[in-house]
PDB file of N, CA and C in Angstrom:
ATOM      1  N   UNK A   1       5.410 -47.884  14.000  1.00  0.00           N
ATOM      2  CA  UNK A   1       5.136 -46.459  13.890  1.00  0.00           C
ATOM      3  C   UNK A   1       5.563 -45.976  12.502  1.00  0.00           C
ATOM      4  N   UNK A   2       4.551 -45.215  11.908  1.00  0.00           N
ATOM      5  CA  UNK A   2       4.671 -44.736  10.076  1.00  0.00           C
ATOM      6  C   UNK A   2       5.641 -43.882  10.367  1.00  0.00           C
ATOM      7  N   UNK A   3       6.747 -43.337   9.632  1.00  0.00           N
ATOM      8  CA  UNK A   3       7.788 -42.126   9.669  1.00  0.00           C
ATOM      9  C   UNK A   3       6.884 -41.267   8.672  1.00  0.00           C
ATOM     10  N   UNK A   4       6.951 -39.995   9.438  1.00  0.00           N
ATOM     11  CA  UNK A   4       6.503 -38.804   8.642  1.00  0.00           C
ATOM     12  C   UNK A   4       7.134 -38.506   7.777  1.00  0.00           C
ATOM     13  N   UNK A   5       6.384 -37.761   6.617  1.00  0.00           N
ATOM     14  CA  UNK A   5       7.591 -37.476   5.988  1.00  0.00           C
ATOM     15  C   UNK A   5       7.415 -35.629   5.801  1.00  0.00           C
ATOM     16  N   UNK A   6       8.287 -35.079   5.972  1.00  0.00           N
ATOM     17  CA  UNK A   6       8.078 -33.231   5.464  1.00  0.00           C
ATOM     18  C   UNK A   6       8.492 -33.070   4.164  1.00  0.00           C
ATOM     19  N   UNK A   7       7.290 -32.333   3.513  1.00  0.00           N
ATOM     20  CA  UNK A   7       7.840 -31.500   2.347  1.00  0.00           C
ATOM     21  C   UNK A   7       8.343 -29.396   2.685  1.00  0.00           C
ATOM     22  N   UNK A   8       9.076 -29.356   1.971  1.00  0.00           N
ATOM     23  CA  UNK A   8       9.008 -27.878   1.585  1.00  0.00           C
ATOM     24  C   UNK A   8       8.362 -27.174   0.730  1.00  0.00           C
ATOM     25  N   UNK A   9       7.686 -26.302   1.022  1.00  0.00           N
ATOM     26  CA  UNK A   9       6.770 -25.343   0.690  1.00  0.00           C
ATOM     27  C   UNK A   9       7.851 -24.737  -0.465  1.00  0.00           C
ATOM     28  N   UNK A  10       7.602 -24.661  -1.541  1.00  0.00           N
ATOM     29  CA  UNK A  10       8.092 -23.857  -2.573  1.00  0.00           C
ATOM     30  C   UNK A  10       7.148 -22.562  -3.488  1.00  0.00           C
ATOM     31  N   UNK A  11       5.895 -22.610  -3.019  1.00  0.00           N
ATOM     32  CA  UNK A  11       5.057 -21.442  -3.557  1.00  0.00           C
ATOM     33  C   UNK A  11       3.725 -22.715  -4.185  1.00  0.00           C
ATOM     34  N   UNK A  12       3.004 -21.490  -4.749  1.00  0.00           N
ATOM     35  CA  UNK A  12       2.057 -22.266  -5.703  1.00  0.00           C
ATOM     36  C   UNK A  12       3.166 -23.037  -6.998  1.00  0.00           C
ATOM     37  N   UNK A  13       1.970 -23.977  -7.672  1.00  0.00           N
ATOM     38  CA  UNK A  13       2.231 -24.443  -9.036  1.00  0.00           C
ATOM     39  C   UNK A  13       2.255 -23.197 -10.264  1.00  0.00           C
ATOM     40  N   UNK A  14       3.404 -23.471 -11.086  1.00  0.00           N
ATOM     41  CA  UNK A  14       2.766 -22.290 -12.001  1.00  0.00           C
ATOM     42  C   UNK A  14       2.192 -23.187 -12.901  1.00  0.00           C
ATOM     43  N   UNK A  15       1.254 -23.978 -12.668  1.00  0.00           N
ATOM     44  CA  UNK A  15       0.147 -24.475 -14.009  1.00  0.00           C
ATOM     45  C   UNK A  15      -0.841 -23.834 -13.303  1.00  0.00           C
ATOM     46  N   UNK A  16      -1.052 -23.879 -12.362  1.00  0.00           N
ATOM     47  CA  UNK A  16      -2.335 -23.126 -11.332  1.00  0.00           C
ATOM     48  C   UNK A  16      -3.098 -21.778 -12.390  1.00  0.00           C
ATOM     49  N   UNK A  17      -4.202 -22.469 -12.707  1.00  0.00           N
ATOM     50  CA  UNK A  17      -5.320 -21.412 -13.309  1.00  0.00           C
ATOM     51  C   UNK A  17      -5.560 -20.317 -12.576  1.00  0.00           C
ATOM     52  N   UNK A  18      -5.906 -20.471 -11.537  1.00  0.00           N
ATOM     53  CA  UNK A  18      -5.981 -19.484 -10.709  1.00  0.00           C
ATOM     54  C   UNK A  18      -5.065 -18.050 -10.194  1.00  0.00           C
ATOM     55  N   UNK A  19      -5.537 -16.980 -10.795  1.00  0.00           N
ATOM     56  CA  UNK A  19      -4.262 -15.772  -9.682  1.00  0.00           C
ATOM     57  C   UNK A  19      -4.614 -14.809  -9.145  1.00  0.00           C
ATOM     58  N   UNK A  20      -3.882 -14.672  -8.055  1.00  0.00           N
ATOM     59  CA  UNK A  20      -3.783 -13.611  -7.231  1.00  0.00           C
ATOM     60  C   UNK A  20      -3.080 -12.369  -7.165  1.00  0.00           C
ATOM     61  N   UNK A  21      -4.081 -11.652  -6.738  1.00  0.00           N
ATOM     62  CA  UNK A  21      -3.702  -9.999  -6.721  1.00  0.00           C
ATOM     63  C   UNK A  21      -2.058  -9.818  -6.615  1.00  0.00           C
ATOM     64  N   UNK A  22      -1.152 -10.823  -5.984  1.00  0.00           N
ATOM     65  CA  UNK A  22       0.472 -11.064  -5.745  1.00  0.00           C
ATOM     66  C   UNK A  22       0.787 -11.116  -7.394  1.00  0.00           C
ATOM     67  N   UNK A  23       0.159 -12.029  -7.868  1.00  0.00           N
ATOM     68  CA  UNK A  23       0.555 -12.759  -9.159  1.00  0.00           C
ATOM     69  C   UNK A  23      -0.046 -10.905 -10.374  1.00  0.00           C
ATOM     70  N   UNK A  24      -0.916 -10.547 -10.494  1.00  0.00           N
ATOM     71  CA  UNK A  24      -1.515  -9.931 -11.483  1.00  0.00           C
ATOM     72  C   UNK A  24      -0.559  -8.739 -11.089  1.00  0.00           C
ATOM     73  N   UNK A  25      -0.178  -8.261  -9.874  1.00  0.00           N
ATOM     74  CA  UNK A  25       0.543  -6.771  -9.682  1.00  0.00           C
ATOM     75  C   UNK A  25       1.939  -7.101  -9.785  1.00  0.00           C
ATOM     76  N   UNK A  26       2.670  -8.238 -10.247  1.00  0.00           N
ATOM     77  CA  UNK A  26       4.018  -8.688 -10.530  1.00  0.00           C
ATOM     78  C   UNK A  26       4.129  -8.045 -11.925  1.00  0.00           C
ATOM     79  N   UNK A  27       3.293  -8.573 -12.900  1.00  0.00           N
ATOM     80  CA  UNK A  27       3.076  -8.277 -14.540  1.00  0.00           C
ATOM     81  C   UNK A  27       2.452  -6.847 -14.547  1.00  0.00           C
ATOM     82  N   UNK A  28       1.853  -6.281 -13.912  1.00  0.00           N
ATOM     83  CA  UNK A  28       1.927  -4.011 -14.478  1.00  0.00           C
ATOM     84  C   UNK A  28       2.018  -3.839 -12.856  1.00  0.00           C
ATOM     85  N   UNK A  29       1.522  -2.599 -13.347  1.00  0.00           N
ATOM     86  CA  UNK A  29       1.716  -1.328 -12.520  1.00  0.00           C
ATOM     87  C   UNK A  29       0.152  -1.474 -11.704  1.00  0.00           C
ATOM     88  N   UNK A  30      -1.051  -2.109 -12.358  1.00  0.00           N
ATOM     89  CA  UNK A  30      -2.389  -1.498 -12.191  1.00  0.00           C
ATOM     90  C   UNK A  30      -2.875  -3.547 -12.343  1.00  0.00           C
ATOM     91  N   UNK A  31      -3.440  -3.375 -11.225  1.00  0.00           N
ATOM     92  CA  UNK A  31      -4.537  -4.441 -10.667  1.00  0.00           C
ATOM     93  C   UNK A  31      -5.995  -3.985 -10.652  1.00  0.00           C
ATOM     94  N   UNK A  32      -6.892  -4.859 -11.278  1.00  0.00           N
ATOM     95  CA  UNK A  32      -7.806  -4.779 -11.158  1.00  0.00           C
ATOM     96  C   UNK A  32      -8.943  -5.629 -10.089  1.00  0.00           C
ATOM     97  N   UNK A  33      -9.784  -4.621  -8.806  1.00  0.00           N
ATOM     98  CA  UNK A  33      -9.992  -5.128  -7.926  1.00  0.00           C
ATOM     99  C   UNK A  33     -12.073  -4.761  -8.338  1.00  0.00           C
ATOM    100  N   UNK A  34     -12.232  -5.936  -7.205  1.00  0.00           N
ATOM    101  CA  UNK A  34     -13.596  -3.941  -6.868  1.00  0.00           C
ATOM    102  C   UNK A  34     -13.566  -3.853  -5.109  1.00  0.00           C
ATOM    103  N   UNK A  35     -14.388  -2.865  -5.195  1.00  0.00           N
ATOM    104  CA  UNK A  35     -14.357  -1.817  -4.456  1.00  0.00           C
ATOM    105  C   UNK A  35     -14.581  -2.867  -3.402  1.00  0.00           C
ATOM    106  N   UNK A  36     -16.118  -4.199  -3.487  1.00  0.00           N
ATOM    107  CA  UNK A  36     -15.773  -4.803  -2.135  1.00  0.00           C
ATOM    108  C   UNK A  36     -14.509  -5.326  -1.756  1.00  0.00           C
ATOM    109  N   UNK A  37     -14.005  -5.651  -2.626  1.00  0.00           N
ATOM    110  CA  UNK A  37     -12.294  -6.075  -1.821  1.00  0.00           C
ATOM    111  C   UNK A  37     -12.049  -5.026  -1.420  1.00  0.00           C
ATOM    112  N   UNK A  38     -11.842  -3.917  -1.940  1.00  0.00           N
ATOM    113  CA  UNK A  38     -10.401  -2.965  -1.332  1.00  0.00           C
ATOM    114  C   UNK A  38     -11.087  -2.417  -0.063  1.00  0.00           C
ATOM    115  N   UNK A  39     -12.677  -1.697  -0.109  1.00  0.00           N
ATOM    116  CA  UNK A  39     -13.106  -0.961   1.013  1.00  0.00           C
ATOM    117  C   UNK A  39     -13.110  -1.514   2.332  1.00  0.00           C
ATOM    118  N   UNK A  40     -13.442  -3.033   2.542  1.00  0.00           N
ATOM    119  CA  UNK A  40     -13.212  -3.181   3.922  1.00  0.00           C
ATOM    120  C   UNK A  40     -11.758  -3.179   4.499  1.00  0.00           C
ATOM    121  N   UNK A  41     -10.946  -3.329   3.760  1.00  0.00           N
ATOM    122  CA  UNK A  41      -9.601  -3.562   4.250  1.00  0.00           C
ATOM    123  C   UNK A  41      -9.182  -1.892   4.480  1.00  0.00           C
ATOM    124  N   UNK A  42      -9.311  -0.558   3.524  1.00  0.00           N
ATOM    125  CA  UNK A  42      -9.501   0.561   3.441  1.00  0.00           C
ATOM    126  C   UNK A  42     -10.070   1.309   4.491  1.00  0.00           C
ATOM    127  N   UNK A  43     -11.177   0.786   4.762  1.00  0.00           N
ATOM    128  CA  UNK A  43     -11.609   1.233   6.350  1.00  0.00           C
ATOM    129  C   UNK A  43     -11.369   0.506   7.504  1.00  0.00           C
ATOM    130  N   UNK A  44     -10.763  -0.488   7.412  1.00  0.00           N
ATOM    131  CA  UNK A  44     -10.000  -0.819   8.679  1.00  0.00           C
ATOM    132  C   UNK A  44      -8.900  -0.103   8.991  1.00  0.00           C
ATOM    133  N   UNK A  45      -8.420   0.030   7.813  1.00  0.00           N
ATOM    134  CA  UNK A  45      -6.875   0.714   7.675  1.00  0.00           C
ATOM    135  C   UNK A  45      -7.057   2.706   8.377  1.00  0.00           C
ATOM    136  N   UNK A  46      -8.186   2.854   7.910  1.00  0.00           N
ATOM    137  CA  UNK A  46      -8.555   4.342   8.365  1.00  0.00           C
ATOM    138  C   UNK A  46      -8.624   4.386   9.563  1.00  0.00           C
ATOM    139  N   UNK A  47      -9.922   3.569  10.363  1.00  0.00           N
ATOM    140  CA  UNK A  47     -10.029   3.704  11.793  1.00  0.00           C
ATOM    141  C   UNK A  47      -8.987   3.099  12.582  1.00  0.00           C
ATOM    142  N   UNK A  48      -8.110   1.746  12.022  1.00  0.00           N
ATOM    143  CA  UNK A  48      -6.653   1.746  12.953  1.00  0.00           C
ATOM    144  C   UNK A  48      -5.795   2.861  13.057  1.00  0.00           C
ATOM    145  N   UNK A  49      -6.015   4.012  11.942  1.00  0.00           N
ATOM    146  CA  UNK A  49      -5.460   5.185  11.686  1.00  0.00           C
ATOM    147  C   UNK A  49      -3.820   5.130  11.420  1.00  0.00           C
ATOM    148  N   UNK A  50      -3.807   3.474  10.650  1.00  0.00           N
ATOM    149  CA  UNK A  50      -2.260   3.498   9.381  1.00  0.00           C
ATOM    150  C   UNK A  50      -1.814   4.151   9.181  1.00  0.00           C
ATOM    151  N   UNK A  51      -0.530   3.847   9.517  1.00  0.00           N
ATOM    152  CA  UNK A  51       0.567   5.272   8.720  1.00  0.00           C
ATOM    153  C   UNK A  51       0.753   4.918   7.480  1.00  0.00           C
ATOM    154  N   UNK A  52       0.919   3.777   6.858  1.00  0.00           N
ATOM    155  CA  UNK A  52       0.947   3.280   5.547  1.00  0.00           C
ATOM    156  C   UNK A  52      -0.126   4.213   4.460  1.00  0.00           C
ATOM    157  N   UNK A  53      -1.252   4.812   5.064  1.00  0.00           N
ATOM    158  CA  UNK A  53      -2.494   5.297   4.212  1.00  0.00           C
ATOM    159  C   UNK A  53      -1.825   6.860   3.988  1.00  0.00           C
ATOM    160  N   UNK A  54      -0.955   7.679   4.207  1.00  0.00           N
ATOM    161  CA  UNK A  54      -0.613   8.675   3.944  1.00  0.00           C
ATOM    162  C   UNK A  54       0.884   8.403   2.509  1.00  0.00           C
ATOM    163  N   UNK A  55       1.331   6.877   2.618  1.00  0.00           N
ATOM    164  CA  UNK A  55       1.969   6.936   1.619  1.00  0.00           C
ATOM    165  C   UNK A  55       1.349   7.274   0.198  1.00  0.00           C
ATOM    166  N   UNK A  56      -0.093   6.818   0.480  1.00  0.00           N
ATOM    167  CA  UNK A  56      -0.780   6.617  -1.072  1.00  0.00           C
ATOM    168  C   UNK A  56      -1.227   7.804  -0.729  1.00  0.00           C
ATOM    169  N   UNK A  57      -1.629   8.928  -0.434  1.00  0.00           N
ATOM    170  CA  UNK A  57      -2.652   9.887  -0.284  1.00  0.00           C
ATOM    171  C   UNK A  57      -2.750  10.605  -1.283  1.00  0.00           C
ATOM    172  N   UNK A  58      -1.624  10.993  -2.199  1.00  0.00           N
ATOM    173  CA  UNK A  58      -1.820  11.166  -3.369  1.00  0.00           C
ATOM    174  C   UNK A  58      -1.424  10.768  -4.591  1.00  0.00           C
ATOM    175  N   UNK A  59      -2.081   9.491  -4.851  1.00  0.00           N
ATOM    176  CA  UNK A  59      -2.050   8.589  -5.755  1.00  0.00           C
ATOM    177  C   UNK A  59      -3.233   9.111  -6.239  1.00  0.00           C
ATOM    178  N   UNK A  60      -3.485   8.825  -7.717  1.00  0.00           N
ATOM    179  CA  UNK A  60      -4.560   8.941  -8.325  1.00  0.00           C
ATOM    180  C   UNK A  60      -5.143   7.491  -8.309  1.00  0.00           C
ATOM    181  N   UNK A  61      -6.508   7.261  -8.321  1.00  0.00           N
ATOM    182  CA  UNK A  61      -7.638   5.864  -8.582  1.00  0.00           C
ATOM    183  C   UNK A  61      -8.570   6.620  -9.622  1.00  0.00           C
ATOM    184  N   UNK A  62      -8.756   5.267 -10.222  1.00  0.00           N
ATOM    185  CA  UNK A  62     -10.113   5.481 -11.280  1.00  0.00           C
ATOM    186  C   UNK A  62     -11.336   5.168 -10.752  1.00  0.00           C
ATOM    187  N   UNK A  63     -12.215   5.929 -11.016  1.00  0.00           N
ATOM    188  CA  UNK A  63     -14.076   5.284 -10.400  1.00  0.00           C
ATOM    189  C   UNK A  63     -14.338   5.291 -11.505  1.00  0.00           C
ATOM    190  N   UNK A  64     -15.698   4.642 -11.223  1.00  0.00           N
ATOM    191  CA  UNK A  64     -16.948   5.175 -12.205  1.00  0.00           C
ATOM    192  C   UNK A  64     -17.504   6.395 -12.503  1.00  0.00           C
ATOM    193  N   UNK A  65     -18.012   6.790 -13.313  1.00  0.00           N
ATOM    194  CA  UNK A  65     -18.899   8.498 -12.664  1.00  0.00           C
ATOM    195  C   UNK A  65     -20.164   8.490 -12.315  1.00  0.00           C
ATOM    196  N   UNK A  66     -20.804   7.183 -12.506  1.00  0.00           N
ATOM    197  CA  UNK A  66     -22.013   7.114 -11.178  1.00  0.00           C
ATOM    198  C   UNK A  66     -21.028   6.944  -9.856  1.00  0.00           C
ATOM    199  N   UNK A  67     -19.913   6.069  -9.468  1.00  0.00           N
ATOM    200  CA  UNK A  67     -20.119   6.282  -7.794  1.00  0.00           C
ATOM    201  C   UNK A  67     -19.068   7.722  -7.565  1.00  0.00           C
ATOM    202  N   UNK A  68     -18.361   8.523  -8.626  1.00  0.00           N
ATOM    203  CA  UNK A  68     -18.226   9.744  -8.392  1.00  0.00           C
ATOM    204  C   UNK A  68     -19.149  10.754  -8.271  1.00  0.00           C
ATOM    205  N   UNK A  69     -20.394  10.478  -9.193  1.00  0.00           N
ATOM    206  CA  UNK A  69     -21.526  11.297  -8.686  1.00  0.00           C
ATOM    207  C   UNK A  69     -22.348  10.764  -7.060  1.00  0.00           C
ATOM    208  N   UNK A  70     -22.327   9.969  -6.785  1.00  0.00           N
ATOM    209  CA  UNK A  70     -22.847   9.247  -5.382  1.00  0.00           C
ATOM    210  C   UNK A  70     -21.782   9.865  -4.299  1.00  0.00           C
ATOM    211  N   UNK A  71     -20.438   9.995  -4.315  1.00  0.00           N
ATOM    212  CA  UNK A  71     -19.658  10.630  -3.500  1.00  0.00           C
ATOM    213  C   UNK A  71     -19.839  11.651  -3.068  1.00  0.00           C
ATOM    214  N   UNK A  72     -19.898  12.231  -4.675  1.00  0.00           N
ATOM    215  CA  UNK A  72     -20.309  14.158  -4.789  1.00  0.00           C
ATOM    216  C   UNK A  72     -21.848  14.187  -3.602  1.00  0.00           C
ATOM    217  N   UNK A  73     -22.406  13.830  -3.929  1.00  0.00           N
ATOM    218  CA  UNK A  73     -23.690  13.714  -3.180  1.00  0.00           C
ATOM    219  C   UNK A  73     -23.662  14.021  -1.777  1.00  0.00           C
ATOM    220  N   UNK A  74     -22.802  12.332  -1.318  1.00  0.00           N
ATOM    221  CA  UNK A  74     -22.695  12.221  -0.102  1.00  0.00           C
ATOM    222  C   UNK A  74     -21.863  13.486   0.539  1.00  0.00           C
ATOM    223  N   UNK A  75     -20.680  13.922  -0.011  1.00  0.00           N
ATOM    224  CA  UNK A  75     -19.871  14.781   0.544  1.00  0.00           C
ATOM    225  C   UNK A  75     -20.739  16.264   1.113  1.00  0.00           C
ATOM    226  N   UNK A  76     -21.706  16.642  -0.242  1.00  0.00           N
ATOM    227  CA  UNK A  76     -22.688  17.627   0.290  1.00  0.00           C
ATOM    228  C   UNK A  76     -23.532  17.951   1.388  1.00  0.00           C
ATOM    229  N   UNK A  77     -23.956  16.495   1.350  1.00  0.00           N
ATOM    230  CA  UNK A  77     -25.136  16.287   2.337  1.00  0.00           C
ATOM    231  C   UNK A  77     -24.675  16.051   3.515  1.00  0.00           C
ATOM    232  N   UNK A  78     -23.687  15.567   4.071  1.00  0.00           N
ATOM    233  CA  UNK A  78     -22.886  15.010   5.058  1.00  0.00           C
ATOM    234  C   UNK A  78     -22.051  16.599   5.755  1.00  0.00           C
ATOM    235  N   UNK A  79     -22.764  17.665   5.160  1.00  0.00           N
ATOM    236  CA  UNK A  79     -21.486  19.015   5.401  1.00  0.00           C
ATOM    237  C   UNK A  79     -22.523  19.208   7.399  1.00  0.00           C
ATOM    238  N   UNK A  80     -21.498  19.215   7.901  1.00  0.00           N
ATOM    239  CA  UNK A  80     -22.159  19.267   9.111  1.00  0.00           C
ATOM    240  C   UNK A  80     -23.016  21.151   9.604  1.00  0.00           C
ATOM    241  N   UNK A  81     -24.128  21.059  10.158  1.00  0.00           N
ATOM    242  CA  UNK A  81     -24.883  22.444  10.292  1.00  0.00           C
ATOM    243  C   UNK A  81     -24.476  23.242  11.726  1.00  0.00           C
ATOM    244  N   UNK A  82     -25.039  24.242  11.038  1.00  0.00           N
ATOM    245  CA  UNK A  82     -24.679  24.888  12.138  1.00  0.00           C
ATOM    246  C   UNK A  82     -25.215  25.336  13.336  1.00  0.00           C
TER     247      UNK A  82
END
């Protein structure tokens, strides 16, 4: 019978080309994502109805000003009638 052998997990390699959102928000303040990452996790977080989502509520984010004009839009059109 072969004896197993266990290692310990010590993290990634730091030669590793590769990084993660852990790794890039260690070095600033500001990660750069897009929107498909953050929105599905964002609207899960809404309809589980997170308490975590009122910590950020007023944080400022940067858009574009096309999908700030697409918002503006939607927000109008979406005003419910009477």
């Amino acid at each position: 019978m072969a004896m197993r052998k266990l290692r310990v997990y010590t993290g990634p390699d730091l030669e590793s080309t590769s990084r993660s959102i852990v790794q890039e928000s260690q070095r600033s303040e500001t990660v750069r994502v897009t929107l498909g990452e953050v929105l599905p996790l964002l609207a899960d977080a809404v309809a589980s109805d997170r308490t975590w989502l009122s910590d950020f509520a007023d944080d400022d984010i940067t858009i574009t000003s096309d999908l700030f004009d697409v918002l503006q839009a939607y927000r109008h059109f979406r005003r419910p009638t009477a």
